[in-house]
Protein backbone atom coordinates (compact mmCIF):
# COMPACT_ATOMS: atom_id res chain seq x y z
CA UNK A 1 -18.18 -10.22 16.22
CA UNK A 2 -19.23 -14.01 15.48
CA UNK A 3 -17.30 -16.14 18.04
CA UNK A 4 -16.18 -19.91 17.17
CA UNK A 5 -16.93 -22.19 20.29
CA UNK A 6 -14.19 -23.80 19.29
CA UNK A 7 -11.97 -20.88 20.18
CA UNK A 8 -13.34 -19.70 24.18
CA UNK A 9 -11.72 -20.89 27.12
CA UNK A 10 -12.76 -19.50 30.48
CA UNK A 11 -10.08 -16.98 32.25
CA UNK A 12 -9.76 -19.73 35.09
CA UNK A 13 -8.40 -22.21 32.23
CA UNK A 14 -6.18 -19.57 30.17
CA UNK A 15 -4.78 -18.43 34.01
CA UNK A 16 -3.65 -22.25 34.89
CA UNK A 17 -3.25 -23.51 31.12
CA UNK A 18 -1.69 -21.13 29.11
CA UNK A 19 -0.38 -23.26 26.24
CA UNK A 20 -3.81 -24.59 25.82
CA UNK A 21 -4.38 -20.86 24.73
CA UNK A 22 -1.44 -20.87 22.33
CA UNK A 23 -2.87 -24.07 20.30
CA UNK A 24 -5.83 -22.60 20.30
CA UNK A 25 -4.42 -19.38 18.33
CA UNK A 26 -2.03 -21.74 16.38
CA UNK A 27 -5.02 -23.80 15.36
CA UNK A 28 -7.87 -21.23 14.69
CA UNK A 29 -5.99 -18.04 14.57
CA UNK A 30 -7.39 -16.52 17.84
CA UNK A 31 -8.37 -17.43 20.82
CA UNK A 32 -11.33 -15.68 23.09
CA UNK A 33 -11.11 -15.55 27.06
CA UNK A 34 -14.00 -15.60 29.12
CA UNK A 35 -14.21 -13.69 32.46
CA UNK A 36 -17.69 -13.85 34.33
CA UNK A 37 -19.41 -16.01 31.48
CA UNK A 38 -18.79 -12.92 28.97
CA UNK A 39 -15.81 -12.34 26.62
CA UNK A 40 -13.14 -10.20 27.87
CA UNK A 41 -10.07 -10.66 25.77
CA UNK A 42 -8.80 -11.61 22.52
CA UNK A 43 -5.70 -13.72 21.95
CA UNK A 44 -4.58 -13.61 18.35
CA UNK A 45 -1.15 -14.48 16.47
CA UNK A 46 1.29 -11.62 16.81
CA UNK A 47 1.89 -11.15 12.99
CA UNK A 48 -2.55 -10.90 12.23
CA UNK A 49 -2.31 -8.30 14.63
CA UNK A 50 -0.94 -6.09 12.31
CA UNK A 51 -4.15 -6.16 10.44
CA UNK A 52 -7.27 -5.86 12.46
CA UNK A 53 -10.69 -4.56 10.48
CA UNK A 54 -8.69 -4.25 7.18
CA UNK A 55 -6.46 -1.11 8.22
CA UNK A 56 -2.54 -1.68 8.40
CA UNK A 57 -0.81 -0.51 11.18
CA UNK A 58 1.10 1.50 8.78
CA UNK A 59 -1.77 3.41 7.73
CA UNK A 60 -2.85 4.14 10.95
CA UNK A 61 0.36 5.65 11.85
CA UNK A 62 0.06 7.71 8.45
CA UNK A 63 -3.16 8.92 9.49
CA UNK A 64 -2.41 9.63 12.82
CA UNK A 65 0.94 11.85 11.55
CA UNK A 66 -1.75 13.92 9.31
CA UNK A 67 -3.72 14.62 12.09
CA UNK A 68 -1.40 15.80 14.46
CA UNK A 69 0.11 18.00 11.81
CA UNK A 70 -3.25 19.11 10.68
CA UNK A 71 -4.20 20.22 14.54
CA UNK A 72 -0.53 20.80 15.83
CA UNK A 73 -1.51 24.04 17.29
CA UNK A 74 -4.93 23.17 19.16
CA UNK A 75 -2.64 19.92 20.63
CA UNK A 76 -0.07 22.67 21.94
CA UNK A 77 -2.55 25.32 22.79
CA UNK A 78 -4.52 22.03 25.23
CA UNK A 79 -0.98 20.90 26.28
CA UNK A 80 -0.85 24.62 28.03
């Protein structure tokens, strides 16, 4: 993942300042924390959440009901 340098603010800054991270994701759309001079966490808008690497949240939920119906019986048999 490419990050803006426009969009990092150290976890010091985002502790003490936290609306400084909201304008950041109202302006660019996310916002990236730093902790330790590394990225750590990544603040986006609520309603882009519900697409992240082109998969809807919806389809992951659709997915996730076909699998557990697929392998119902090795999820009970491991639940023993």
């Amino acid at each position: 993942m490419q990050i803006d340098t426009n969009t990092v603010i150290s976890m010091t800054e985002a502790n003490q300042n936290f609306s400084k991270v909201a304008r950041l994701v109202d302006h660019y759309g996310k916002a990236v924390v730093f902790k330790n001079n590394a990225p750590r966490y990544l603040v986006i808008d609520f309603a882009a959440a519900d697409r992240i690497d082109g998969v809807s949240t919806a389809d992951l939920l659709v997915a996730t009901d076909e699998l557990m119906d697929k392998y119902d019986e090795a999820f009970k048999e491991l639940a023993k």
